[in-house]
Protein backbone atom coordinates (compact mmCIF):
# COMPACT_ATOMS: atom_id res chain seq x y z
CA UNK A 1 32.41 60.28 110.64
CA UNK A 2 30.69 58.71 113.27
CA UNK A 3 27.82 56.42 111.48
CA UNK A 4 29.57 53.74 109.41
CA UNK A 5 28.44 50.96 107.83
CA UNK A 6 30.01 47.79 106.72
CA UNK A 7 29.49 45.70 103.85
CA UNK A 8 31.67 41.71 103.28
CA UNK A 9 31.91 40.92 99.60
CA UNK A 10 35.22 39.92 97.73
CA UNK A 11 36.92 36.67 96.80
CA UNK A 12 38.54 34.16 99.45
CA UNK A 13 41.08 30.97 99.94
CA UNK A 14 44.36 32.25 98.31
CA UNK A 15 42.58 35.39 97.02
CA UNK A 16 41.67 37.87 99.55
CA UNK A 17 41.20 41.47 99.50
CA UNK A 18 40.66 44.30 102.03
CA UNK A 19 39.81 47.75 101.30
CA UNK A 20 39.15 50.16 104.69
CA UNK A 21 39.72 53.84 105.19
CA UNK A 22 43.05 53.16 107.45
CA UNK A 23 45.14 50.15 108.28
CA UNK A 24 44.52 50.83 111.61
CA UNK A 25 41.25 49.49 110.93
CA UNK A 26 42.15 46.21 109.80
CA UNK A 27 44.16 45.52 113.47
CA UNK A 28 41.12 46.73 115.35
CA UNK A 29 38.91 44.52 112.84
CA UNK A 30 41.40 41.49 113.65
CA UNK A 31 41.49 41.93 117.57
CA UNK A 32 37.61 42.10 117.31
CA UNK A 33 37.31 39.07 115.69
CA UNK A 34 40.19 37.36 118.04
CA UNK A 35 37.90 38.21 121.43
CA UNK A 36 34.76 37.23 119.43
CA UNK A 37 36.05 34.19 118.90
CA UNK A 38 35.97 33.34 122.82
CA UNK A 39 32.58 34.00 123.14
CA UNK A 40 29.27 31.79 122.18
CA UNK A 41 28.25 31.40 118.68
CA UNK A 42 24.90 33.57 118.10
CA UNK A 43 23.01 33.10 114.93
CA UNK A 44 22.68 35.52 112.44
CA UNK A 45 19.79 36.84 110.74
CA UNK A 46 19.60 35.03 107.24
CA UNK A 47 19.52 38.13 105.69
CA UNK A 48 23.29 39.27 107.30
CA UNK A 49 25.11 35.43 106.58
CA UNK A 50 27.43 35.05 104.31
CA UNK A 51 27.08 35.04 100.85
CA UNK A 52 28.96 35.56 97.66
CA UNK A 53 28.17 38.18 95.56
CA UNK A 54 26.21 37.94 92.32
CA UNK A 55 28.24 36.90 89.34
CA UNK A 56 27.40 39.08 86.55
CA UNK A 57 26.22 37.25 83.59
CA UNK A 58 27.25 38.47 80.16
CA UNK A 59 24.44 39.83 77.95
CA UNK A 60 25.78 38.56 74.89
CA UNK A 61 28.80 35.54 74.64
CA UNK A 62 29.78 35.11 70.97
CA UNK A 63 33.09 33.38 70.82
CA UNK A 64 36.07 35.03 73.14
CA UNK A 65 33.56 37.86 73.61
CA UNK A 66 31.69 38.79 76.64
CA UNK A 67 29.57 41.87 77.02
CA UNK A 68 27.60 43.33 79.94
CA UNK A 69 25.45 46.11 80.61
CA UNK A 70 26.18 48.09 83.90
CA UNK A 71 24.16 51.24 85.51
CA UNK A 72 24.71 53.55 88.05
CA UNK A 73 21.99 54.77 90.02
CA UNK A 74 20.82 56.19 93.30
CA UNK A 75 19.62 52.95 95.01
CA UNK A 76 18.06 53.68 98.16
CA UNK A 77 17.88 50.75 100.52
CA UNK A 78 19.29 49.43 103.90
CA UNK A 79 22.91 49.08 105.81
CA UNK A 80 23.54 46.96 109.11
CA UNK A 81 24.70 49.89 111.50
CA UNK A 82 26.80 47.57 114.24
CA UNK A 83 27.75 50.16 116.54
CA UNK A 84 23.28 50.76 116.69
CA UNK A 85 22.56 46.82 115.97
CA UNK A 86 19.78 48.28 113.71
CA UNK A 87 19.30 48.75 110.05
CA UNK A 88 19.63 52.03 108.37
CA UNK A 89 18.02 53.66 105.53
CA UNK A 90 20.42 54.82 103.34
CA UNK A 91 20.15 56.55 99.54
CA UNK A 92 23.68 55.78 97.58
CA UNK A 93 25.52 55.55 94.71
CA UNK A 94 25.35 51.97 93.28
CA UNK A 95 25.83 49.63 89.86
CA UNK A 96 22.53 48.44 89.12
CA UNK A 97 22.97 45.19 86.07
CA UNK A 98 22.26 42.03 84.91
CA UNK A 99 21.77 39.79 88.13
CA UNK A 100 22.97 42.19 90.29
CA UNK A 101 21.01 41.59 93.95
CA UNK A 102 18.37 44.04 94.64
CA UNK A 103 18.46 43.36 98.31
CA UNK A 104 22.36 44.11 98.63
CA UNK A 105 22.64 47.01 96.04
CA UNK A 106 25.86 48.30 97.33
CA UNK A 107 27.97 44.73 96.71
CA UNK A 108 28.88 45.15 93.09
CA UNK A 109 28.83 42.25 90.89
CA UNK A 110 31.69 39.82 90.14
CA UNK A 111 32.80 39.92 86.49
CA UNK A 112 34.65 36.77 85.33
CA UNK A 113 36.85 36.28 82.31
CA UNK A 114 39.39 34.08 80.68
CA UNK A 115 42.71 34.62 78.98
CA UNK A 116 41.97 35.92 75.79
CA UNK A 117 38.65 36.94 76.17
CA UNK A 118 37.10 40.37 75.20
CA UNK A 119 35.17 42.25 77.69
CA UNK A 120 33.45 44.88 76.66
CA UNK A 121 30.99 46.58 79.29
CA UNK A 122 28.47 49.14 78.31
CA UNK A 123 28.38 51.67 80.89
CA UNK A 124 25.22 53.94 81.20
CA UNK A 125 25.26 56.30 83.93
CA UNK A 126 21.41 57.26 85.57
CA UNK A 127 22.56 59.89 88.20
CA UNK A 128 20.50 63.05 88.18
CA UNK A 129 22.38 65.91 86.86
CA UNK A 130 24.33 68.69 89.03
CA UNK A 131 23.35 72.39 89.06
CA UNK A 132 26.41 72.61 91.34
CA UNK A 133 29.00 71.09 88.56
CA UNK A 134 30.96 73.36 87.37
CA UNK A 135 33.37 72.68 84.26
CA UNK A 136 36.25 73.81 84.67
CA UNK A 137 36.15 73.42 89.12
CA UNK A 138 37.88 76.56 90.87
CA UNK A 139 39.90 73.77 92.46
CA UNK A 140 40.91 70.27 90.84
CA UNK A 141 42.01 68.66 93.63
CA UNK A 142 38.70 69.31 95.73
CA UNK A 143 35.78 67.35 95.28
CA UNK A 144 33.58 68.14 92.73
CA UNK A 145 31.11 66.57 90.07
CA UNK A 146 30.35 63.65 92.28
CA UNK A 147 28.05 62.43 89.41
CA UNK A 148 30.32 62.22 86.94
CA UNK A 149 31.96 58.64 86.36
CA UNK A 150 33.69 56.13 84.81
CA UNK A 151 35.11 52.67 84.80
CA UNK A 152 38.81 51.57 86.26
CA UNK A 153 40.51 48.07 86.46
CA UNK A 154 43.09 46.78 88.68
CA UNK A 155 45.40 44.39 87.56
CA UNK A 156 44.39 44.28 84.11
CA UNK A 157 46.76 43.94 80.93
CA UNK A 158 45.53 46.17 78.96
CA UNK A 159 45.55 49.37 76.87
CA UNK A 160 45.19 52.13 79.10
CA UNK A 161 44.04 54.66 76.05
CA UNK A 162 40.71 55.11 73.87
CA UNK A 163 37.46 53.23 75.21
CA UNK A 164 39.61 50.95 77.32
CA UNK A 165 40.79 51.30 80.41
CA UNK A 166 41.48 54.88 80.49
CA UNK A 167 40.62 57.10 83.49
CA UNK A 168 40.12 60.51 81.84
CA UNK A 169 37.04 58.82 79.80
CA UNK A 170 34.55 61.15 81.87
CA UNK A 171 30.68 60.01 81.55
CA UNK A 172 28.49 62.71 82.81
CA UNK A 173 24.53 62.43 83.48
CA UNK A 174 22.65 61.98 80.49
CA UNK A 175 25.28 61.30 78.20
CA UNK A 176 24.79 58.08 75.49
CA UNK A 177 25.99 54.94 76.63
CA UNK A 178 29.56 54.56 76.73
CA UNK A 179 30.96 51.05 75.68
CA UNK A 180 34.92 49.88 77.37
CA UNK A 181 36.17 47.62 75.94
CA UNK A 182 39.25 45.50 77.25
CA UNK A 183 41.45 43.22 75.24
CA UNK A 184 42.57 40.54 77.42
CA UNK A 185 46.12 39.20 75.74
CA UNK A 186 46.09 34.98 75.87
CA UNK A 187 49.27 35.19 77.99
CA UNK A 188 47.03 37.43 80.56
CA UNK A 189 47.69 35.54 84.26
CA UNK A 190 44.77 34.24 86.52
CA UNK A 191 44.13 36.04 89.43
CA UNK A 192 41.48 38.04 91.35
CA UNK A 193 41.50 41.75 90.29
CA UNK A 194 38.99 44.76 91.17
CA UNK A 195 37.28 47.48 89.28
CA UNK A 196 35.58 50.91 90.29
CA UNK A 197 34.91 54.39 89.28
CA UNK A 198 38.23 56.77 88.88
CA UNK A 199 36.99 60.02 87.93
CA UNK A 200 38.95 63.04 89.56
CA UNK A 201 37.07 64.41 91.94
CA UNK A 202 34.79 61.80 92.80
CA UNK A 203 36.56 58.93 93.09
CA UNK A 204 36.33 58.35 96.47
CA UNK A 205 33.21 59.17 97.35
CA UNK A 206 31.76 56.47 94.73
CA UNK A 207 33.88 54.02 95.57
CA UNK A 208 32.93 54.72 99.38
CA UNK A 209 29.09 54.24 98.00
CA UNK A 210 30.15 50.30 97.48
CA UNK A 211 30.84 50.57 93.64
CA UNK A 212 33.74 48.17 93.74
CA UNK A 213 33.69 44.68 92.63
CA UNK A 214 36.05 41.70 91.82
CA UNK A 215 37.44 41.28 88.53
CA UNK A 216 38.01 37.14 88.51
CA UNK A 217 40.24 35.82 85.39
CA UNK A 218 40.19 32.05 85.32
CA UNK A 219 42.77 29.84 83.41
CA UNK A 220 43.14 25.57 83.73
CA UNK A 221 47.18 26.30 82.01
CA UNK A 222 49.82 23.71 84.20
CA UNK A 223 53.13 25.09 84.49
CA UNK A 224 55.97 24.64 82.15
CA UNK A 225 60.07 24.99 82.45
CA UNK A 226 59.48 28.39 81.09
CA UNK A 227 56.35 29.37 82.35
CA UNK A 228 53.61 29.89 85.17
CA UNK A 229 50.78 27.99 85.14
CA UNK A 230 47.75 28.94 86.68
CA UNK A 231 46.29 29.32 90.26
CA UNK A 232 43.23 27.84 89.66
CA UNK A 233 45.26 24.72 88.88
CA UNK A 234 46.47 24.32 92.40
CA UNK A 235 42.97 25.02 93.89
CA UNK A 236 41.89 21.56 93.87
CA UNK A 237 41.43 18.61 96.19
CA UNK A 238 43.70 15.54 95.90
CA UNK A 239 40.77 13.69 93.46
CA UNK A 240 40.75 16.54 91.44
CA UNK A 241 37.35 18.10 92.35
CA UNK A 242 37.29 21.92 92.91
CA UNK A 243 37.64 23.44 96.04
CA UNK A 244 34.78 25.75 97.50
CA UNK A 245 35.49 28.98 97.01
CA UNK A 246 34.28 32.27 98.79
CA UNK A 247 34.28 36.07 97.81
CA UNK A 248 35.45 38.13 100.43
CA UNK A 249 36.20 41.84 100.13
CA UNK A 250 35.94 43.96 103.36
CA UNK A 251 34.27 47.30 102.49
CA UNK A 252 33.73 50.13 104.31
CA UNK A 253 30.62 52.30 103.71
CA UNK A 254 30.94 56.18 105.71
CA UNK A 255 27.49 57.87 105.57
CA UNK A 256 25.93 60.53 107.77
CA UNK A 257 22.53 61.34 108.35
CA UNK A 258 22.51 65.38 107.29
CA UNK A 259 19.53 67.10 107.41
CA UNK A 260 18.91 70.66 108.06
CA UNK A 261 15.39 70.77 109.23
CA UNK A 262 16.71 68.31 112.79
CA UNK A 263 16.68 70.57 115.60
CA UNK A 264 20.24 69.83 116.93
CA UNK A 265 23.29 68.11 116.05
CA UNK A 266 22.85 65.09 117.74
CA UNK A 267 19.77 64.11 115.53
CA UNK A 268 22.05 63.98 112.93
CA UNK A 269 23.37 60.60 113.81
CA UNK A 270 20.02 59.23 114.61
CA UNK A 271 19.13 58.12 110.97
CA UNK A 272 16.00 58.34 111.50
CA UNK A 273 15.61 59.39 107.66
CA UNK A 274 17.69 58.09 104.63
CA UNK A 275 21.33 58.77 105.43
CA UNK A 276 23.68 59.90 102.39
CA UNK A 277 27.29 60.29 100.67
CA UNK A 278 27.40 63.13 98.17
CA UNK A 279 27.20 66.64 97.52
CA UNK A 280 25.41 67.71 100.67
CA UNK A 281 27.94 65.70 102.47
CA UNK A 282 30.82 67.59 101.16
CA UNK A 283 29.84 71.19 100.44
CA UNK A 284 27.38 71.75 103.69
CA UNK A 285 28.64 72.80 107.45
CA UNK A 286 30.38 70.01 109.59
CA UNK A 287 29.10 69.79 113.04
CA UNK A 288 27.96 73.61 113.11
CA UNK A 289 31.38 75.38 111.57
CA UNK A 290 29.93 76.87 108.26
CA UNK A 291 32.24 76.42 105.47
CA UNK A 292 33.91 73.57 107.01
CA UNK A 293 34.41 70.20 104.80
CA UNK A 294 34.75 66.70 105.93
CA UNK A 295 38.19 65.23 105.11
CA UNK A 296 38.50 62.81 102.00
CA UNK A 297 37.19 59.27 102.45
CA UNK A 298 40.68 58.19 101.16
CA UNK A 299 41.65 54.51 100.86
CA UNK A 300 43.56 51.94 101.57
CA UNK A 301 44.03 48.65 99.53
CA UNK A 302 45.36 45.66 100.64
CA UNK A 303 45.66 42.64 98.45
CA UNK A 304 46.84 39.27 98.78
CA UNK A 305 47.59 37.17 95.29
């Protein structure tokens, strides 16, 4: 693909996470930043600074349980293009909650828990139904249903069966409101975890929409002779008072501009109209072979505890 855009969102200091298409692009990433570094400062636009993305606030706390609501929608807004230095307009896939940020749509919420707690997340997926979805696919392992969905967690000890974290749950367009819930067990460690979509066959191209967000368990237990204590314990400064803490996830958005009423192939990188990642991306011609597919946005996760 040759229109990318790049979104910064995740959680920083001793927990750092990098998702990107290819480890390659993390080295080309790093050398960037190493012969930035030499040159003079410019300031950014206020709207492109750093910031931590939204914490998701529970809809209902009663005791050791936490529920949210969660949608997914098409959002369509705007991505910093850096290879252009302009903003594009851009129609994606994106969780749409409680205090989620309307201006960034496609940096998902942070979800924070304890040890112990109950999360239970009611999922209710607003994508438009598919003409093109076909149940059973002719081929599995190609991409299909991109509207289907679910929810995934990384990290998490708990029951992958049932209306917890399992990945064959399948929520299609238009059906009820699915609740997860996920039984954290008191022993459950601190750390910074992630959650996203994982339904087979469109996997990928959500998660390469921005739907993935930090999963944050916090715990204040010291360590013992026979056990761990916490992280967040050690993230302090010598009186005791918390150390600042930033969210940092590197994130890679693809997108193309496809339309077939441009007169040739180089308007199709122009984005002069809302770019797009979805069915027209995958089942339409690839730079004028009909019946040719772009490859898989597939992943690579990197993560630092």
């Amino acid at each position: 693909m040759k229109t990318v855009g790049i979104q910064i969102f995740g959680e920083g200091g001793d927990r750092f996470w990098v998702t990107c298409r290819n480890i390659i692009v993390a080295f080309f990433i790093s050398a960037q930043i190493t012969m930035l570094a030499a040159q003079p400062a410019q300031a950014e636009p206020a709207e492109r600074r750093f910031q931590n993305p939204p914490t998701l606030k529970a809809a209902l706390t009663q005791g050791r349980l936490r529920r949210f609501n969660f949608k997914i929608k098409y959002t369509t807004n705007k991505l910093y293009n850096p290879a252009t230095m302009a903003e594009d307009q851009v129609r994606l896939r994106s969780y749409f909650g409680t205090d989620t940020d309307p201006n960034r749509p496609y940096v998902a919420p942070t979800i924070e828990a304890n040890p112990g707690d109950t999360i239970v997340v009611n999922l209710n997926n607003k994508l438009p139904s598919e003409p093109s979805c076909i149940e059973p696919p002719d081929n599995v392992n190609e991409p299909h249903c991109f509207n289907d969905t679910n929810l995934h967690t990384h990290g998490f000890w708990v029951s992958p069966k049932g209306n917890s974290d399992n990945v064959l749950t399948k929520i299609k367009p238009g059906d009820p409101i699915f609740q997860y819930e996920y039984n954290l067990p008191p022993e459950h460690p601190a750390g910074t975890f992630w959650y996203h979509p994982h339904v087979h066959g469109s996997t990928a191209l959500q998660v390469s929409s921005g739907m993935a967000g930090a999963l944050i368990v916090r715990g204040d237990r010291l360590p013992t002779l026979l056990h761990n204590g916490d992280i967040d314990t050690l993230l302090e400064k010598p009186k005791g008072t918390q150390m600042p803490e930033n969210i940092l996830v590197f994130q890679q958005i693809p997108y193309y501009c496809y339309d077939r009423s441009y007169d040739n192939l180089e308007d199709l990188w122009k984005c002069t109209r809302h770019a797009q990642l979805g069915d027209a991306l995958w089942a339409t011609a690839h730079a004028g072979r009909p019946g040719q597919r772009h490859q898989r946005c597939d992943r690579v996760l990197t993560r630092r505890p």
